[in-house]
N, C-alpha and C. Protein backbone atom coordinates (compact mmCIF):
# COMPACT_ATOMS: atom_id res chain seq x y z
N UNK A 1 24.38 86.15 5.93
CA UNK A 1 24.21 86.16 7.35
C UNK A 1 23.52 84.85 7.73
N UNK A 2 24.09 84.33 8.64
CA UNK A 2 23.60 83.03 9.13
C UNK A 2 22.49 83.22 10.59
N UNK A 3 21.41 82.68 10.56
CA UNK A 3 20.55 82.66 11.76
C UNK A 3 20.25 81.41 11.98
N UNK A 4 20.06 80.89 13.30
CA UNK A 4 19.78 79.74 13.76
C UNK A 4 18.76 80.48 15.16
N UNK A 5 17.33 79.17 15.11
CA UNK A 5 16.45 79.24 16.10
C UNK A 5 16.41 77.78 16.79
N UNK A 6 17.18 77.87 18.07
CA UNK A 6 16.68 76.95 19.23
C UNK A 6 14.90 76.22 19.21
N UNK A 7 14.42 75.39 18.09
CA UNK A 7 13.14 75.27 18.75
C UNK A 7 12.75 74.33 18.52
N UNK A 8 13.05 73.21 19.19
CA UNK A 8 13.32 71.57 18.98
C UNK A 8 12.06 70.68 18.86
N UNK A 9 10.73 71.53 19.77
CA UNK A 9 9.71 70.76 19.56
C UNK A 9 8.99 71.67 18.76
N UNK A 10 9.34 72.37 17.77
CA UNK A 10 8.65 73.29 16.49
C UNK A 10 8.13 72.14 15.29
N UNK A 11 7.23 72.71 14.21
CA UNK A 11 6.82 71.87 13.57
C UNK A 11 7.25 72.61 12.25
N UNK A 12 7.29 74.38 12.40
CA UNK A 12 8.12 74.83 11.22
C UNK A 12 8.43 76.12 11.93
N UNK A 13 9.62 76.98 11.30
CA UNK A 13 10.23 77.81 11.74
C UNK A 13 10.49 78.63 10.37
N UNK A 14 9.95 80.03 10.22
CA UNK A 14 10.03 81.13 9.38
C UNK A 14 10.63 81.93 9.66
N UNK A 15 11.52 82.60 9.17
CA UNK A 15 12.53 84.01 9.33
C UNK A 15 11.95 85.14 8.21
N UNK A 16 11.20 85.94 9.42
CA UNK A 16 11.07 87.04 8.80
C UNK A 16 11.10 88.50 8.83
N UNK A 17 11.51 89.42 8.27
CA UNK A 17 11.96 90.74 8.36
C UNK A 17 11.95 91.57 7.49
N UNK A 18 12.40 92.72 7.46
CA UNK A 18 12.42 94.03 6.35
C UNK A 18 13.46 93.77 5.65
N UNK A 19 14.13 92.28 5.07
CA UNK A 19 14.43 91.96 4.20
C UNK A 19 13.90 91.54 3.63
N UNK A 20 13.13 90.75 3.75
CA UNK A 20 11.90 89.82 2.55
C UNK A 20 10.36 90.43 3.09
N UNK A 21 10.16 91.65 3.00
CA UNK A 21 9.08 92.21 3.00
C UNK A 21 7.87 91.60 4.44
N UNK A 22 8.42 91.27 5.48
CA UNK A 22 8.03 90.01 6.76
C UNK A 22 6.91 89.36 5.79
N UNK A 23 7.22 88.84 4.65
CA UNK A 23 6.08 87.65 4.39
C UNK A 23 6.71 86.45 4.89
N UNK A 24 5.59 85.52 5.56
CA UNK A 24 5.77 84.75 6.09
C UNK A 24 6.26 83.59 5.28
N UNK A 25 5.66 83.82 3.91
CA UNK A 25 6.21 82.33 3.14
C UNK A 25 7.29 82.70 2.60
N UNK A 26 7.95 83.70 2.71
CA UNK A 26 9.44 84.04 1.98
C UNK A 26 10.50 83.18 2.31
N UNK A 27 10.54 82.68 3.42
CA UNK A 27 11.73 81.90 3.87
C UNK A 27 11.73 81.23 5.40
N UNK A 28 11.09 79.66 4.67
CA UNK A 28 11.13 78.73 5.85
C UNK A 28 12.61 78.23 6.61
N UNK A 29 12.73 78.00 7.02
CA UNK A 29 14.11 77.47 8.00
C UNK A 29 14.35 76.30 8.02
N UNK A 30 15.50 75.80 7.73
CA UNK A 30 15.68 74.12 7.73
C UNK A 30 15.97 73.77 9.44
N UNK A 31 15.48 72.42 9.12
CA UNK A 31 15.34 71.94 10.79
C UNK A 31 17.02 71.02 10.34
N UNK A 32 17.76 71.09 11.08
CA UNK A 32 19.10 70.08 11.74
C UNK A 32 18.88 69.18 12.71
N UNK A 33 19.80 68.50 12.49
CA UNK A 33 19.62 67.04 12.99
C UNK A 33 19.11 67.06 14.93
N UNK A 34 19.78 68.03 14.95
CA UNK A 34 19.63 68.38 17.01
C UNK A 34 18.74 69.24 17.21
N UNK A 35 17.81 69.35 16.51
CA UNK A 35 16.40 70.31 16.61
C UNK A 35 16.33 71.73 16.27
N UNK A 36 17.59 72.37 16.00
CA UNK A 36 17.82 73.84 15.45
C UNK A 36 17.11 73.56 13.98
N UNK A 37 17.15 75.26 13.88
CA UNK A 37 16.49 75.58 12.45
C UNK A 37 17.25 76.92 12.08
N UNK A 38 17.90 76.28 11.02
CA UNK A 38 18.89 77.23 10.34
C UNK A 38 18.49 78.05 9.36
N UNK A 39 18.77 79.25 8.91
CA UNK A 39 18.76 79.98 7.56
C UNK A 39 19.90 80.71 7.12
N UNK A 40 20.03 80.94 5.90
CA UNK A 40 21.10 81.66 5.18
C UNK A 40 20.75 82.70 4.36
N UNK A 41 20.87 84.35 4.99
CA UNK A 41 20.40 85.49 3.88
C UNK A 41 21.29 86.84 3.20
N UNK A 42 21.26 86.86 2.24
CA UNK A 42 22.07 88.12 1.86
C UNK A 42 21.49 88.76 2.37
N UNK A 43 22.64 89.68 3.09
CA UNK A 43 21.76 91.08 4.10
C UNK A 43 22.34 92.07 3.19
N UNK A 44 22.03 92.72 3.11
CA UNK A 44 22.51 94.74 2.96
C UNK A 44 23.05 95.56 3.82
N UNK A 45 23.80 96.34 3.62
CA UNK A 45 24.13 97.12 4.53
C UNK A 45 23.36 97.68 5.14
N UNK A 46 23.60 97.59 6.51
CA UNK A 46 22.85 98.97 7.53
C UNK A 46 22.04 98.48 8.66
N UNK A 47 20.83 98.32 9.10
CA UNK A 47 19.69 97.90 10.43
C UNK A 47 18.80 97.37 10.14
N UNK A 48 18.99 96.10 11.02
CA UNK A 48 17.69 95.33 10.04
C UNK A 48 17.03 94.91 11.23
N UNK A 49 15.28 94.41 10.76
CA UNK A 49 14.97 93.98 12.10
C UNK A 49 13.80 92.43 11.48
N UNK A 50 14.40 91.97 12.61
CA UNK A 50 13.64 90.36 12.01
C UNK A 50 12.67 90.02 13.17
N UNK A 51 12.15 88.75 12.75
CA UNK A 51 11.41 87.71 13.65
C UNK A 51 11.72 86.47 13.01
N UNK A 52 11.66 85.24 14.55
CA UNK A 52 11.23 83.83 14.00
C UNK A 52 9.75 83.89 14.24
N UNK A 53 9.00 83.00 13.26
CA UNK A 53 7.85 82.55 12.78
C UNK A 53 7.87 80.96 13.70
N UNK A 54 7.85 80.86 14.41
CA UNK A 54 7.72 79.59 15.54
C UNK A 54 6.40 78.63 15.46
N UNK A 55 5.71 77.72 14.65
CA UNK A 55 4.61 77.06 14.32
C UNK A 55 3.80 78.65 13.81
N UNK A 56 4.02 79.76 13.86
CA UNK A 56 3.48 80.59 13.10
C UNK A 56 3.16 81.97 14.37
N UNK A 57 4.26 81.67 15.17
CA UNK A 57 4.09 82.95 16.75
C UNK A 57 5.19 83.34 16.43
N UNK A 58 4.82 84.58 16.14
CA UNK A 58 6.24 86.00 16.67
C UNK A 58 7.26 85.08 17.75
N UNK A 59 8.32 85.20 17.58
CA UNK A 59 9.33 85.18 18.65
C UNK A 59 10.46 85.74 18.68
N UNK A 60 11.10 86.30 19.54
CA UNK A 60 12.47 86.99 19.74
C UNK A 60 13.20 85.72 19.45
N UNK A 61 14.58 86.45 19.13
CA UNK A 61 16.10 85.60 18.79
C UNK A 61 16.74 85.89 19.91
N UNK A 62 16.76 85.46 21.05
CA UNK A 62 17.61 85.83 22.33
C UNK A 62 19.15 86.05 21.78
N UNK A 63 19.53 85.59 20.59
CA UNK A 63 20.87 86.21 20.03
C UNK A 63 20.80 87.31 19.44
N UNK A 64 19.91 88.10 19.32
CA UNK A 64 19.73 89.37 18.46
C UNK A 64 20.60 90.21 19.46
N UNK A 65 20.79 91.09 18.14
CA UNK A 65 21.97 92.11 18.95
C UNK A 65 21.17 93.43 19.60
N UNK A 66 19.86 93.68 19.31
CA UNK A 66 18.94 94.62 20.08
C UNK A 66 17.96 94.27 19.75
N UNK A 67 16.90 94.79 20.38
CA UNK A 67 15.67 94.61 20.78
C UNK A 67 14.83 96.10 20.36
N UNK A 68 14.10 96.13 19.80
CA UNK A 68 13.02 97.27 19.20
C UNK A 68 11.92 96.97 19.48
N UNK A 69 10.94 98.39 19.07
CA UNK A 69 9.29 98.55 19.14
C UNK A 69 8.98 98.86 17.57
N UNK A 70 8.40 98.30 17.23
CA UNK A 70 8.75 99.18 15.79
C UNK A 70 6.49 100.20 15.99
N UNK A 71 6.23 100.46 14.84
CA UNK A 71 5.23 101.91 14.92
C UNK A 71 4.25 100.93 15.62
N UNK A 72 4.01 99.83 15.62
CA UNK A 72 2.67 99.12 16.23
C UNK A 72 2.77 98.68 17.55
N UNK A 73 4.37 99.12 18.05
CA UNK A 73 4.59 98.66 19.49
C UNK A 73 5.32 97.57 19.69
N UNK A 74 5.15 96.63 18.43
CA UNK A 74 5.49 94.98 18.69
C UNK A 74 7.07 95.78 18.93
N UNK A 75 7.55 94.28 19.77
CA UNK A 75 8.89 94.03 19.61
C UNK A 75 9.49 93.04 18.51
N UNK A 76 10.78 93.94 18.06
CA UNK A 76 11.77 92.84 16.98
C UNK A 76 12.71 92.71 17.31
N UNK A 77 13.52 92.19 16.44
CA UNK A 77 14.85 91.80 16.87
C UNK A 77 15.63 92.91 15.86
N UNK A 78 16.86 93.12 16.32
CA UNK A 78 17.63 94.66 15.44
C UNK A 78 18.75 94.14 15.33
N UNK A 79 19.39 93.83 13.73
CA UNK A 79 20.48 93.65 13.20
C UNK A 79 21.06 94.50 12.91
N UNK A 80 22.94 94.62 12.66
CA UNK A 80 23.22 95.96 12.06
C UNK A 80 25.03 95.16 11.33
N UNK A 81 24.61 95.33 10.06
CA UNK A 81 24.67 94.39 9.19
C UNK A 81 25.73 96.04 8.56
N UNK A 82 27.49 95.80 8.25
CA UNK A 82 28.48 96.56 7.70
C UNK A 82 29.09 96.08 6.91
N UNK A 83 29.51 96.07 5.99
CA UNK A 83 30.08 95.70 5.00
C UNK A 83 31.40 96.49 5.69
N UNK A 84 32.52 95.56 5.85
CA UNK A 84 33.89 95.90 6.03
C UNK A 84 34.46 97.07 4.84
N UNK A 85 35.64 98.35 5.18
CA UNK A 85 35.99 98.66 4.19
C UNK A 85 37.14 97.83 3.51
N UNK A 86 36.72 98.34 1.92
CA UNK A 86 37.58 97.74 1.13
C UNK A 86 39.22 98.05 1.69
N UNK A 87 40.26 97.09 1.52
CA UNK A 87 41.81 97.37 1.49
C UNK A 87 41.89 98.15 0.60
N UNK A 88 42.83 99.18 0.55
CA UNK A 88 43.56 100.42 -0.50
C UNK A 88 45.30 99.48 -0.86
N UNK A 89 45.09 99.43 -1.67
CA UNK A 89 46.76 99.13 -2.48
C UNK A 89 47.55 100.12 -2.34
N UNK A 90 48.69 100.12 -1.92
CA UNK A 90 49.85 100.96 -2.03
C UNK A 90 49.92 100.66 -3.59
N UNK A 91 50.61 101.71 -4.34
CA UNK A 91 51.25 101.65 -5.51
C UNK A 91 51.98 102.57 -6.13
């Protein structure tokens, strides 16, 4: 799964979620040449919910496909991540 964060005058940009346990040093974001900050993660099947790490502030992904509270109230961002079914062979 590919994520990209809009944040051109950032100094570092972290992606984090209930894929990599939200530790913050799990996975910094590369900055691109036009000020985005890209990442690349094997997801799993099913609902996932992330944050960007913005110089080190919570921020929404205005591309996230929903918006959550999770038990402390904060808001995240809500992925929902399917693995296509396999093709069946005639035979």
């Amino acid at each position: 799964m590919n994520f990209i964060c809009f944040a051109t005058e950032a100094k570092s940009v972290a992606l984090v979620g209930d894929f990599n346990g939200w530790n913050p040093d799990a996975l910094a974001m590369n900055r691109q040449p036009d000020g985005a900050w890209t990442a690349q993660v094997e997801m799993g099947h099913g609902h996932h919910q992330y944050l960007f790490l913005v110089d080190g502030k919570p921020t929404l992904d205005p591309k996230a496909q929903g918006i959550a509270r999770n038990e402390k109230k904060t808001r995240e961002c809500l992925l929902s991540r399917f693995n296509p079914k396999p093709e069946i062979e005639n035979g």
